[in-house]
C-alpha atoms as a PDB file:
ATOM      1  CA  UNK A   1     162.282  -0.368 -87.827  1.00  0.00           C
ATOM      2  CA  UNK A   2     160.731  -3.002 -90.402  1.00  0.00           C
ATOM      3  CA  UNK A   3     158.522  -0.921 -92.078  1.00  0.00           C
ATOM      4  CA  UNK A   4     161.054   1.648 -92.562  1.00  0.00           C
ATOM      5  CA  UNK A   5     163.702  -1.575 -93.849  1.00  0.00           C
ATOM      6  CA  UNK A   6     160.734  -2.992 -96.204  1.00  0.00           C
ATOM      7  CA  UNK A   7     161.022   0.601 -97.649  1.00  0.00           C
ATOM      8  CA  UNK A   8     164.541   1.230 -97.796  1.00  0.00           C
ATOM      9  CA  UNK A   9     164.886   3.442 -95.133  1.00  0.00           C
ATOM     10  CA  UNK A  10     167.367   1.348 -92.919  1.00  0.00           C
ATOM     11  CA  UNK A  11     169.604   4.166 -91.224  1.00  0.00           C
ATOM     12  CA  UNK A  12     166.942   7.054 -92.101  1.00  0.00           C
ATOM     13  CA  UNK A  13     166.153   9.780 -89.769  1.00  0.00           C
ATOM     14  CA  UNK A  14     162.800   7.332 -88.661  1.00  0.00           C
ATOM     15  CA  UNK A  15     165.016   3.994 -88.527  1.00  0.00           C
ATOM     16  CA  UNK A  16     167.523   6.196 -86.387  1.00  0.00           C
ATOM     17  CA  UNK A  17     165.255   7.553 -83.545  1.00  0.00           C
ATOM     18  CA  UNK A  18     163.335   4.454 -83.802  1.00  0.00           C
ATOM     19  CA  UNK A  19     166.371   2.916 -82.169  1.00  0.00           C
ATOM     20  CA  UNK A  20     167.025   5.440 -79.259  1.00  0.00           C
ATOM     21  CA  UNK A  21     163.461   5.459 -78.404  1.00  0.00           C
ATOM     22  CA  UNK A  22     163.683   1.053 -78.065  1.00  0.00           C
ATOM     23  CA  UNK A  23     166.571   1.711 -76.617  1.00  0.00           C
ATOM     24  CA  UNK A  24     165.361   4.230 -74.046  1.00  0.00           C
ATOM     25  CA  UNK A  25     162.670   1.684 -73.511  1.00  0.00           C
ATOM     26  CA  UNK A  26     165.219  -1.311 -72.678  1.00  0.00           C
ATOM     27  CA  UNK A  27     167.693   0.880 -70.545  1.00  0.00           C
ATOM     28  CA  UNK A  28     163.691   1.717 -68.644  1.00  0.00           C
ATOM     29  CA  UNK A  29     163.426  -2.079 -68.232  1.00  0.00           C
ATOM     30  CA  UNK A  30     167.123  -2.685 -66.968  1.00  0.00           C
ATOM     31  CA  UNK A  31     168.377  -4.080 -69.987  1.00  0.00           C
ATOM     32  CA  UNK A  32     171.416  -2.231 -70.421  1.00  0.00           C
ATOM     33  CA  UNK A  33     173.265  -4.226 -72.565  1.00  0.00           C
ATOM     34  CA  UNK A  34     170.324  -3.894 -75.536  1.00  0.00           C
ATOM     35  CA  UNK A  35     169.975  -0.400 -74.657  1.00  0.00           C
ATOM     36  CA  UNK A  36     173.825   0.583 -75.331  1.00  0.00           C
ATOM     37  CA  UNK A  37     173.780  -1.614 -78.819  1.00  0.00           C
ATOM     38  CA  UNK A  38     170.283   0.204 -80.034  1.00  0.00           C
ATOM     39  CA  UNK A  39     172.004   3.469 -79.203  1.00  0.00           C
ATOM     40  CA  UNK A  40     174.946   2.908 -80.898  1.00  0.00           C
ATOM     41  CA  UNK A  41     173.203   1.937 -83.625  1.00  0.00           C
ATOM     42  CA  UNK A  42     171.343   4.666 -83.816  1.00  0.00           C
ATOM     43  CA  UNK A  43     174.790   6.958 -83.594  1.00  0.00           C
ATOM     44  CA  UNK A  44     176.241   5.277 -85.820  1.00  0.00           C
ATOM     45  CA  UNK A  45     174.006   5.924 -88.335  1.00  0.00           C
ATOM     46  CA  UNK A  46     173.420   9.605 -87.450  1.00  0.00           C
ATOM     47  CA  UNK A  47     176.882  10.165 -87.872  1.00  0.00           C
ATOM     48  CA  UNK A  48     177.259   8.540 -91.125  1.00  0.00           C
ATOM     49  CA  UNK A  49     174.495  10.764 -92.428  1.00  0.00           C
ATOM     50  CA  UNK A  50     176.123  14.042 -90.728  1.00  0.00           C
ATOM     51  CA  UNK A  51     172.812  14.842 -89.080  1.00  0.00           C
ATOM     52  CA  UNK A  52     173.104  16.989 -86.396  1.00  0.00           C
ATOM     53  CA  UNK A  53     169.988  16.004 -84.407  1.00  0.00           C
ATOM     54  CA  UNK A  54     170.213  12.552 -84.657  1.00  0.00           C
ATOM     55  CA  UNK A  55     173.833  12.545 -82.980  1.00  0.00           C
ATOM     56  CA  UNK A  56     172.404  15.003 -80.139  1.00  0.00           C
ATOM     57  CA  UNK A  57     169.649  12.620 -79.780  1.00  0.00           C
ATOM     58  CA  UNK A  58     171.641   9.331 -79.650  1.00  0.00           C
ATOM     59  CA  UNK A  59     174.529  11.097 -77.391  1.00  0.00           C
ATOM     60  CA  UNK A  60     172.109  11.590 -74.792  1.00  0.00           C
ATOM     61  CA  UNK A  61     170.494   8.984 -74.448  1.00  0.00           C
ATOM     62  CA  UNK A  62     174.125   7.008 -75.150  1.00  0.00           C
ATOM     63  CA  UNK A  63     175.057   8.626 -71.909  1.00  0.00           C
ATOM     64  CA  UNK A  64     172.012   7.741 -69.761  1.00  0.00           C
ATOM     65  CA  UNK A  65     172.611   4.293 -70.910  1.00  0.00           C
ATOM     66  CA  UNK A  66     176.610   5.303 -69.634  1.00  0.00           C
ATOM     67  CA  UNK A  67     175.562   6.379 -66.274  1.00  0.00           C
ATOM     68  CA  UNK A  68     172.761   3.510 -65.790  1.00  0.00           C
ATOM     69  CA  UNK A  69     175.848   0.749 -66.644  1.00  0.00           C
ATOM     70  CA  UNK A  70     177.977   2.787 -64.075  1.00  0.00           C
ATOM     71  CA  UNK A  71     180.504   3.713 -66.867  1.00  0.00           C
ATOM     72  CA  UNK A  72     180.582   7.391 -65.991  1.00  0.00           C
ATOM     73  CA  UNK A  73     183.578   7.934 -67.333  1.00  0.00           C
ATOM     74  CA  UNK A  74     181.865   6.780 -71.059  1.00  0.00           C
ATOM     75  CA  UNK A  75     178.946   8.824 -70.183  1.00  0.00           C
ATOM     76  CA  UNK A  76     181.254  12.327 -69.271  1.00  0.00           C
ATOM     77  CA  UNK A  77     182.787  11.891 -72.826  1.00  0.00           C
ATOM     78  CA  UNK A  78     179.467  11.510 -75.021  1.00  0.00           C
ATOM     79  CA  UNK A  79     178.335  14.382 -72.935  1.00  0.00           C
ATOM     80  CA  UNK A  80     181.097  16.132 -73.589  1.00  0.00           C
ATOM     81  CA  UNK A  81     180.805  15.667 -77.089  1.00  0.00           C
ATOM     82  CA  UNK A  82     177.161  16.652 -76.959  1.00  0.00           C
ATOM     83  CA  UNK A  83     177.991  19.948 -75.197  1.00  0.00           C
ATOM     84  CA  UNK A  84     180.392  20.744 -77.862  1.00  0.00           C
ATOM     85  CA  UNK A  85     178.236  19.636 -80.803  1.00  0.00           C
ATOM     86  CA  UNK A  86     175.801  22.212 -79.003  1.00  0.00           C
ATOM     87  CA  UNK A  87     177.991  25.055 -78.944  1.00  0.00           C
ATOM     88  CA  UNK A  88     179.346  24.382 -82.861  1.00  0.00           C
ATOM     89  CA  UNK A  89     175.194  24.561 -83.600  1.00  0.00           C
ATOM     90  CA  UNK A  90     174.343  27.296 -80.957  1.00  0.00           C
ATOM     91  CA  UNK A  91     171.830  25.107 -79.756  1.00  0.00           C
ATOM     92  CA  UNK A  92     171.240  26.781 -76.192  1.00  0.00           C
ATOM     93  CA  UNK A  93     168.382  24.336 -75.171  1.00  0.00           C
ATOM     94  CA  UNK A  94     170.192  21.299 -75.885  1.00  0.00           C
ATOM     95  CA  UNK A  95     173.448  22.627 -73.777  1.00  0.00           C
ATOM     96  CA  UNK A  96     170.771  23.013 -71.270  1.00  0.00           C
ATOM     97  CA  UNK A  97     170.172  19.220 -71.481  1.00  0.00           C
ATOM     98  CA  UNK A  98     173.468  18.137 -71.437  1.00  0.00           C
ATOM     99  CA  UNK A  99     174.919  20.016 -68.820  1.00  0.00           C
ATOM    100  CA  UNK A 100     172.264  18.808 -66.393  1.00  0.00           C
ATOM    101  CA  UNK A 101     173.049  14.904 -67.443  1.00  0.00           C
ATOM    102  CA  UNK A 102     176.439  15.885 -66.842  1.00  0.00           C
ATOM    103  CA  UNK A 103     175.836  16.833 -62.984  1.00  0.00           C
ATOM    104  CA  UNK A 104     174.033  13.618 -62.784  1.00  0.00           C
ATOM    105  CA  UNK A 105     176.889  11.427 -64.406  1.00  0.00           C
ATOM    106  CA  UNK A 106     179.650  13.652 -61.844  1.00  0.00           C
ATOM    107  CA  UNK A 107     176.611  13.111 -58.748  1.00  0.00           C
ATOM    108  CA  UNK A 108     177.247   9.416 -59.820  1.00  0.00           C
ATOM    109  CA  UNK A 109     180.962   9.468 -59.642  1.00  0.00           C
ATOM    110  CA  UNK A 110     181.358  11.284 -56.245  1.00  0.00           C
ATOM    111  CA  UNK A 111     182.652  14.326 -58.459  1.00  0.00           C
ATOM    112  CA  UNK A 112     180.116  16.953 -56.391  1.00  0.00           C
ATOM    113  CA  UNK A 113     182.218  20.116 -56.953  1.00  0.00           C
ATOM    114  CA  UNK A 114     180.879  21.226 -59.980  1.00  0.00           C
ATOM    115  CA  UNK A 115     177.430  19.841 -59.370  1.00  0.00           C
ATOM    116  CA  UNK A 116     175.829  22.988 -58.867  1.00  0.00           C
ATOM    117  CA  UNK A 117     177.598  24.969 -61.386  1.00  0.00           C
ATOM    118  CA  UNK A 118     176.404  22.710 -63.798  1.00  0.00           C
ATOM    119  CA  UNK A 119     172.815  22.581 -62.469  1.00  0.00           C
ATOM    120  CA  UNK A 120     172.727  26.560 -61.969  1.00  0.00           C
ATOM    121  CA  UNK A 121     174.512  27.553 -65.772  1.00  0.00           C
ATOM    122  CA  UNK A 122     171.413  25.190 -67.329  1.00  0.00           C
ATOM    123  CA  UNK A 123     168.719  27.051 -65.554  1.00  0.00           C
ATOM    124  CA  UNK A 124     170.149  29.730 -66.495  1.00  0.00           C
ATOM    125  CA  UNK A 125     169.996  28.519 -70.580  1.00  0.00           C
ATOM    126  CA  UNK A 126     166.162  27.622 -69.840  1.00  0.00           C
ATOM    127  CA  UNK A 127     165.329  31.118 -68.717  1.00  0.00           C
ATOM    128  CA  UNK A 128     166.614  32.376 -71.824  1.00  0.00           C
ATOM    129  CA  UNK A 129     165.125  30.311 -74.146  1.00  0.00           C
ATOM    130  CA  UNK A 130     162.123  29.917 -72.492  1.00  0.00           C
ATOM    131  CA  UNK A 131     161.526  26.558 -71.262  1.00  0.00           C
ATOM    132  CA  UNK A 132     162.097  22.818 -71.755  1.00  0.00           C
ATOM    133  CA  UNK A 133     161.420  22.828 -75.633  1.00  0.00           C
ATOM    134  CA  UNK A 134     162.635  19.411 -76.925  1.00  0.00           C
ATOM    135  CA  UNK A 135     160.256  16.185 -76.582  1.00  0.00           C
ATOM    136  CA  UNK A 136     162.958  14.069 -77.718  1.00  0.00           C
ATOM    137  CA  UNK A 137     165.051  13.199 -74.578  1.00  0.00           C
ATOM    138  CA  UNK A 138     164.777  15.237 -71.039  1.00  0.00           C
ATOM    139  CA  UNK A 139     167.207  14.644 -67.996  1.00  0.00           C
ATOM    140  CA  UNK A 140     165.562  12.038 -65.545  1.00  0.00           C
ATOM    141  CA  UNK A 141     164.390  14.187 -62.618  1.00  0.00           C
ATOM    142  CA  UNK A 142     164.486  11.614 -59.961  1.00  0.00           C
ATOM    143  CA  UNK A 143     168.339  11.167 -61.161  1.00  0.00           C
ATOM    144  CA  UNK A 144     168.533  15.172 -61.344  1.00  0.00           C
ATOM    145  CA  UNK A 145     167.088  15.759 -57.858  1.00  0.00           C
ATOM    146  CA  UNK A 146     169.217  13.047 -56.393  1.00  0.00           C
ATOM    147  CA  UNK A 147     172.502  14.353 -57.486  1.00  0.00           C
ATOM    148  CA  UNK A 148     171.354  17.907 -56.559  1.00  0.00           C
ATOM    149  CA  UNK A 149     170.143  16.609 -53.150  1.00  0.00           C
ATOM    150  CA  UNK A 150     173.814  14.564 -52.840  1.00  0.00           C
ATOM    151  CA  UNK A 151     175.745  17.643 -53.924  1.00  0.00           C
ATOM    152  CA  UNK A 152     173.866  20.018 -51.741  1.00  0.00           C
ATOM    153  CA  UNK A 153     174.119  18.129 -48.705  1.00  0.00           C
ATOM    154  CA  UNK A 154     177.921  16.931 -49.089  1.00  0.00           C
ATOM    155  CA  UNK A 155     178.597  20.914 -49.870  1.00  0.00           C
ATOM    156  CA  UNK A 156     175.888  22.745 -47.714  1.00  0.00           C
ATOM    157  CA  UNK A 157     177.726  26.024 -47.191  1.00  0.00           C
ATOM    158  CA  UNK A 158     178.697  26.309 -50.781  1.00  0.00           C
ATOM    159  CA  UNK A 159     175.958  24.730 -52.837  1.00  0.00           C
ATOM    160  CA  UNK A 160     173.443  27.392 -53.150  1.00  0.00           C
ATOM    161  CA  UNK A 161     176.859  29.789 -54.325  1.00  0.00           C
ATOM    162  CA  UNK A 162     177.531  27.564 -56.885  1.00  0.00           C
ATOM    163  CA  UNK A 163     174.334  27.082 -58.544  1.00  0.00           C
ATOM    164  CA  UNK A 164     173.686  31.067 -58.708  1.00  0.00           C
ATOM    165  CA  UNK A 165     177.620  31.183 -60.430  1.00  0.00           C
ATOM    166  CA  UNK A 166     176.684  28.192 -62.531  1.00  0.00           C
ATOM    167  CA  UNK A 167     173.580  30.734 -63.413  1.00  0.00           C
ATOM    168  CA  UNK A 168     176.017  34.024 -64.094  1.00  0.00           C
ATOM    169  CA  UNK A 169     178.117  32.449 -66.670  1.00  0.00           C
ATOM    170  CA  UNK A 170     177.956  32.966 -70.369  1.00  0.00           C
ATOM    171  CA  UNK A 171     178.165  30.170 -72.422  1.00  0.00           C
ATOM    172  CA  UNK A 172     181.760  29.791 -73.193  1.00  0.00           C
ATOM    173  CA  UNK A 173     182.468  29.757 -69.454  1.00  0.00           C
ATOM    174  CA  UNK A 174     179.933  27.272 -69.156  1.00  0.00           C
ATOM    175  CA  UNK A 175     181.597  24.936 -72.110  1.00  0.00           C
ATOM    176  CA  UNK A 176     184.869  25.253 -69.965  1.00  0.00           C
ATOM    177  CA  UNK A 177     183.128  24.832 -67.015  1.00  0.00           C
ATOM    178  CA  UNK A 178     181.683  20.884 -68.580  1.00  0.00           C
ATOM    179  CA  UNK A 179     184.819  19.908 -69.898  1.00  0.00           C
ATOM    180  CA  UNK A 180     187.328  20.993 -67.414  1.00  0.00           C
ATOM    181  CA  UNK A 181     188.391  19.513 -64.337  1.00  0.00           C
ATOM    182  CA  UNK A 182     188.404  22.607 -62.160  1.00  0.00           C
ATOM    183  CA  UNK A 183     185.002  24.082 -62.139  1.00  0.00           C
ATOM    184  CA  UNK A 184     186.199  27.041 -59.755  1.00  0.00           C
ATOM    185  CA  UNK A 185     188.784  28.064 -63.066  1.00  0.00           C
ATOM    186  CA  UNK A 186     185.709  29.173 -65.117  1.00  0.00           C
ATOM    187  CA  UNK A 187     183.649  31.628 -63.263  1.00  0.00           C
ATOM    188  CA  UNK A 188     186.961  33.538 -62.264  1.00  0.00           C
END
């Protein structure tokens, strides 16, 4: 973050991620209060330069900071906001991301109906693209098999149903399926 200050750089794609990585690091070592101000730095500066990546970056990590504070309310709208941004690029991968931190913030929040639709439709964007294929920022799998683990033993007889719908719907279905309410309203 100096160096890229000393050369004029402040709020440059470097400066930017330099912050959500520190910041990634602080939320890591349960400082959550540095973590959210690094972050928002970081999207702030993103979004004044109108670059795509940065924001995806910085919203994700924005809402593990979200869900690790307990706001999941804060977290559900920078995902949501994220899953959108994903769609307007056609980013497949990164939807992939997001909708899995999603069913982590609703694990977190007791909201375990649309869990494994969430969980299943995000496989499902991984087959087709092939695998995991961002190093910048990757769902925390202890997190992600927790609120799999929560969802499938509070819902038991319907869990495994939802996660192969979550896997047979296209992507629009699976944007209304992340920022509706009523998770049984998009695979109908």
């Amino acid at each position: 973050i100096e160096l890229c200050e000393a050369a004029g750089l402040r709020r440059a794609w470097l400066w930017t991620l330099a912050h959500v990585w520190l910041g990634t690091v602080e939320v890591l070592r349960g400082h959550v209060d540095q973590a959210a101000e690094l972050v928002d730095l970081a999207l702030s500066a993103g979004r004044a330069r109108g670059d795509r990546l940065a924001v995806y970056i910085a919203l994700f990590t924005a809402a593990q900071v979200s869900v690790v504070s307990g706001d999941t309310d804060r977290a559900r709208a920078q995902l949501e906001e994220g899953i959108l941004l994903s769609r307007d690029t056609g980013d497949l991968a990164n939807l992939a991301y997001f909708l899995e931190a999603l069913a982590v913030a609703d694990a977190r929040d007791g909201r375990l109906d649309r869990v494994g639709w969430l969980v299943g439709a995000a496989a499902a964007l991984r087959d087709g693209v092939g695998s995991n294929v961002y190093g910048y920022y990757r769902p925390d799998p202890v997190m992600l098999a927790e609120a799999q683990q929560v969802a499938r033993e509070a819902r038991p007889s319907a869990y495994d149903l939802e996660v192969a719908q979550g896997r047979a719907l296209g992507v629009e279905e699976m944007i209304r399926l992340a920022t509706s309410r009523e998770p049984q309203a998009a695979g109908k």
